[in-house]
Protein backbone atom coordinates (compact mmCIF):
# COMPACT_ATOMS: atom_id res chain seq x y z
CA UNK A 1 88.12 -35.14 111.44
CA UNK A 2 84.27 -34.88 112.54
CA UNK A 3 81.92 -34.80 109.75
CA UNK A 4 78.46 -34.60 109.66
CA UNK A 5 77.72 -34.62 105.83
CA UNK A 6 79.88 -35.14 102.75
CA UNK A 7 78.15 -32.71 99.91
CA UNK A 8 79.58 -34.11 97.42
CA UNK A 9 78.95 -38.17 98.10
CA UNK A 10 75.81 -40.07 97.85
CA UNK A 11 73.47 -39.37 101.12
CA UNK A 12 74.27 -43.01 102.13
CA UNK A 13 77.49 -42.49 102.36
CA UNK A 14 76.95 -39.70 105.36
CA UNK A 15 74.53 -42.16 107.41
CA UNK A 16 77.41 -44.44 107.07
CA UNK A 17 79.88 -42.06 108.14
CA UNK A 18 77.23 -41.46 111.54
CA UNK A 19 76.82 -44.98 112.12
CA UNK A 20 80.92 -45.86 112.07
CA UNK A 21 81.43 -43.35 114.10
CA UNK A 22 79.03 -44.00 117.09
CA UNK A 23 80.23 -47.57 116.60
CA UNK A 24 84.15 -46.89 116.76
CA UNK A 25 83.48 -43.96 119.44
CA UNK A 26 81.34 -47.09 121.36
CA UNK A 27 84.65 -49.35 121.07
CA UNK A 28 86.90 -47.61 123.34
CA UNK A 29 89.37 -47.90 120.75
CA UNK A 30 91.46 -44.56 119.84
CA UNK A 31 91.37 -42.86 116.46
CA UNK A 32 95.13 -42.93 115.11
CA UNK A 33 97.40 -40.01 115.68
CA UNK A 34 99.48 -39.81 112.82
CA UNK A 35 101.92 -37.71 114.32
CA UNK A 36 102.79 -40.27 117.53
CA UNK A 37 102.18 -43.01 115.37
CA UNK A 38 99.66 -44.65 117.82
CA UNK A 39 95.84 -45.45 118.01
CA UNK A 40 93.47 -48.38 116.15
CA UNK A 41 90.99 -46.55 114.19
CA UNK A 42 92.83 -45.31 110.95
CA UNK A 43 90.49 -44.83 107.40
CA UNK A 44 86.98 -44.84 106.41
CA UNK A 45 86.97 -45.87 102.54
CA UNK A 46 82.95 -46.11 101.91
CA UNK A 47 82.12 -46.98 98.27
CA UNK A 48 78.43 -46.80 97.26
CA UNK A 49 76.86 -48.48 93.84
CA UNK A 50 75.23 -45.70 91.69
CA UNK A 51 73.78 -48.83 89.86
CA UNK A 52 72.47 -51.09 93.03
CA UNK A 53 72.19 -48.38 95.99
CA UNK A 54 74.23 -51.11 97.55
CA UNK A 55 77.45 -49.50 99.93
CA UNK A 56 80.81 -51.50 100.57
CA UNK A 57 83.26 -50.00 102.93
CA UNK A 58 86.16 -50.81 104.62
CA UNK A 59 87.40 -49.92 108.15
CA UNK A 60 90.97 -49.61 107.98
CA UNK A 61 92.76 -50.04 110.89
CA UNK A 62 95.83 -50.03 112.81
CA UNK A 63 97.24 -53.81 114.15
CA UNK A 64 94.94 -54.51 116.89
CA UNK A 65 91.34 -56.81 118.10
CA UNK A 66 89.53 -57.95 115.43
CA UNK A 67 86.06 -58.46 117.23
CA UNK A 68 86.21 -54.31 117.53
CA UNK A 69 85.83 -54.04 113.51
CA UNK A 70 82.99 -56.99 113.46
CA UNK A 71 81.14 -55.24 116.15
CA UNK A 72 81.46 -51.85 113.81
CA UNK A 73 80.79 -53.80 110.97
CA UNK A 74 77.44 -55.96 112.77
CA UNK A 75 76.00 -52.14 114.14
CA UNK A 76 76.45 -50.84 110.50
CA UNK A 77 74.99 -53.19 108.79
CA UNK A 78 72.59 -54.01 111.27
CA UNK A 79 71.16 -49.94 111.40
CA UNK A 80 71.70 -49.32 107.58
CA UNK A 81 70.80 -52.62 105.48
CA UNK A 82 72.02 -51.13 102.00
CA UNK A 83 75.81 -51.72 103.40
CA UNK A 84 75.91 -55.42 101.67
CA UNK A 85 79.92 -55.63 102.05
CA UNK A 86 82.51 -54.65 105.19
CA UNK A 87 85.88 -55.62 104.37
CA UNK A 88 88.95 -55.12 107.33
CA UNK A 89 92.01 -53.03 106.20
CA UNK A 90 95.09 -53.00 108.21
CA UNK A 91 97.73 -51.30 107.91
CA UNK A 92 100.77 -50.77 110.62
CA UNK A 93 102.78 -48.46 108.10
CA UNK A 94 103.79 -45.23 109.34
CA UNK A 95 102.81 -42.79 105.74
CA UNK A 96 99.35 -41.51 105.83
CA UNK A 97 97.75 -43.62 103.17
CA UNK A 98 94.30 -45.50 103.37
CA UNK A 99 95.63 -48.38 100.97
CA UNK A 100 96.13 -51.40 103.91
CA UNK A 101 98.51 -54.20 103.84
CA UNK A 102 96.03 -56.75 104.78
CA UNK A 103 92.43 -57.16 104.05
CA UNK A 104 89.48 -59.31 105.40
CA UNK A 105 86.14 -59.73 104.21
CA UNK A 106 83.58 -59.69 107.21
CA UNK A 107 80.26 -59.22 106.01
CA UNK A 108 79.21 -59.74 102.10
CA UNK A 109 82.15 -60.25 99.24
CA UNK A 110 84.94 -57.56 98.30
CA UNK A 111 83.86 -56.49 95.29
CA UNK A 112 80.53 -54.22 94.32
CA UNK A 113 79.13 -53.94 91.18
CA UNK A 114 78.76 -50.65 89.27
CA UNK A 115 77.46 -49.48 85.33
CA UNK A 116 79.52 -46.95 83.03
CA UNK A 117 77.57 -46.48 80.55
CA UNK A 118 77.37 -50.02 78.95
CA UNK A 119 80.02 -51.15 81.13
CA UNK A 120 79.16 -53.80 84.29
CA UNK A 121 82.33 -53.85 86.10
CA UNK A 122 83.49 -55.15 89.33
CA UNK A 123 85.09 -52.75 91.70
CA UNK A 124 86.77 -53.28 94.76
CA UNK A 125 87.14 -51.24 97.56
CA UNK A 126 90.91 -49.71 96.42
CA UNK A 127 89.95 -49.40 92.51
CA UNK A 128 90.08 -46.44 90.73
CA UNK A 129 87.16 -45.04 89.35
CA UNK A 130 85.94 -41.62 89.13
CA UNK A 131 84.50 -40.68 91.87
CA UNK A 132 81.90 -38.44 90.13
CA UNK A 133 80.12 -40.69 87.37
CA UNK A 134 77.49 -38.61 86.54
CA UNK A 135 80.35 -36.36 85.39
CA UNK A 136 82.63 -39.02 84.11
CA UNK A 137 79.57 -40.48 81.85
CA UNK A 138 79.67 -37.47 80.43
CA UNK A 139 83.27 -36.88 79.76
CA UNK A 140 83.12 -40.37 78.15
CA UNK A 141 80.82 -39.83 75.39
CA UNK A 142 82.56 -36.47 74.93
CA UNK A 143 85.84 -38.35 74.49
CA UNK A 144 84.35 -41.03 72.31
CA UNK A 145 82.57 -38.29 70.31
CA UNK A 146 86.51 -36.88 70.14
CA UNK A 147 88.11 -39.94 69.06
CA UNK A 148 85.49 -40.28 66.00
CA UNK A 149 87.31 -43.70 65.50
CA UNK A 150 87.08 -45.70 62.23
CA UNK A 151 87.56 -49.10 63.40
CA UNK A 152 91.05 -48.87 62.49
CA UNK A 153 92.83 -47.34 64.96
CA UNK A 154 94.78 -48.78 67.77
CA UNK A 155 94.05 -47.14 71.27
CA UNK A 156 96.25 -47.15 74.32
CA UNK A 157 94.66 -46.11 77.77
CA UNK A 158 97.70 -45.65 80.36
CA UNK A 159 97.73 -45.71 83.96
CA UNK A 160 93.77 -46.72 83.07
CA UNK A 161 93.11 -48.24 86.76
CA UNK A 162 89.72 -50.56 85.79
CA UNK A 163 90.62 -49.98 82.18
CA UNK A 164 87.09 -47.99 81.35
CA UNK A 165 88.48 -45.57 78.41
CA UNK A 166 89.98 -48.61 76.76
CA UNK A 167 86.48 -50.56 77.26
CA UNK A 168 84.34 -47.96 76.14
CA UNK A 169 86.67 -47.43 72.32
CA UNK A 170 87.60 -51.19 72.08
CA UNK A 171 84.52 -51.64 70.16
CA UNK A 172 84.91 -48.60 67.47
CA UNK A 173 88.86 -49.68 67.24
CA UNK A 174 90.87 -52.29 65.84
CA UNK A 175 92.83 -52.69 68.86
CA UNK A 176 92.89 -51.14 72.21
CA UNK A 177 95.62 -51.71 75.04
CA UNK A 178 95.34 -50.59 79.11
CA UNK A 179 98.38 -50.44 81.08
């Protein structure tokens, strides 16, 4: 899909897009047809640090030559210095899902950090978090405001991905579990 601008992501996140692009297009390499089932270039998962302005993404890719993702990754970085982190996804399975089987760190480490609220945490580039945390901050203190806990209550977070509702009531609870 060609896209200029994402209106909803960090500005960052669009020069990225650009950049990735013009590198990918420069490869030779095809984009992926999902319907044949054939082609290199597959995903684009960009995640960028409301807390550091840093940016780690991942080019996820069908089976195929490895020094076309470290020239994409050496142009990106190169033309837009806030990308700290370029990890390698592959993934040769036929559904049309960004998650690879593989993964390779080229440039930086594979995590990024990020603050919720009093949380530090350590994301990586398939963790769930909301993608909105200027929203989700919100809906946090609105939930902890909810849960007026006591200190002796027991809290369970499920399906809680990084765990942050648990985190953010462990302290006003007696217990608190994530699953």
């Amino acid at each position: 899909v060609k896209l200029e601008h994402c209106w909803i992501a960090p500005p960052l996140a669009s020069d990225i897009l650009q950049q990735v692009e013009l590198a990918a297009n420069a490869s030779g390499l095809p984009a992926y047809d999902q319907r044949r089932h054939e082609g290199f270039w597959r995903y684009l998962v960009v995640r960028v640090s409301r807390a550091t302005g840093q940016a780690l993404l991942m080019l996820v890719t069908h089976d195929g030559p490895r020094e076309a993702v470290v020239r994409v990754a050496e142009q990106v970085t190169r033309a837009l210095p806030k990308v700290t982190s370029v990890l390698w996804g592959v993934s040769t399975r036929v559904s049309d899902v960004a998650h690879p089987e593989r993964t390779e760190v080229l440039v930086g480490r594979e995590i990024f950090e990020e603050r919720i609220g009093p949380l530090a945490l350590e994301v990586r580039p398939m963790t769930f978090l909301q993608p909105n945390l200027p929203h989700a901050e919100r809906l946090y203190q609105e939930m902890q405001a909810a849960a007026d806990l006591r200190g002796r209550e027991t809290v369970y977070d499920l399906y809680c991905g990084l765990g942050v509702i648990a985190l953010l009531l462990a302290p006003r609870a007696q217990r608190a579990f994530g699953h």
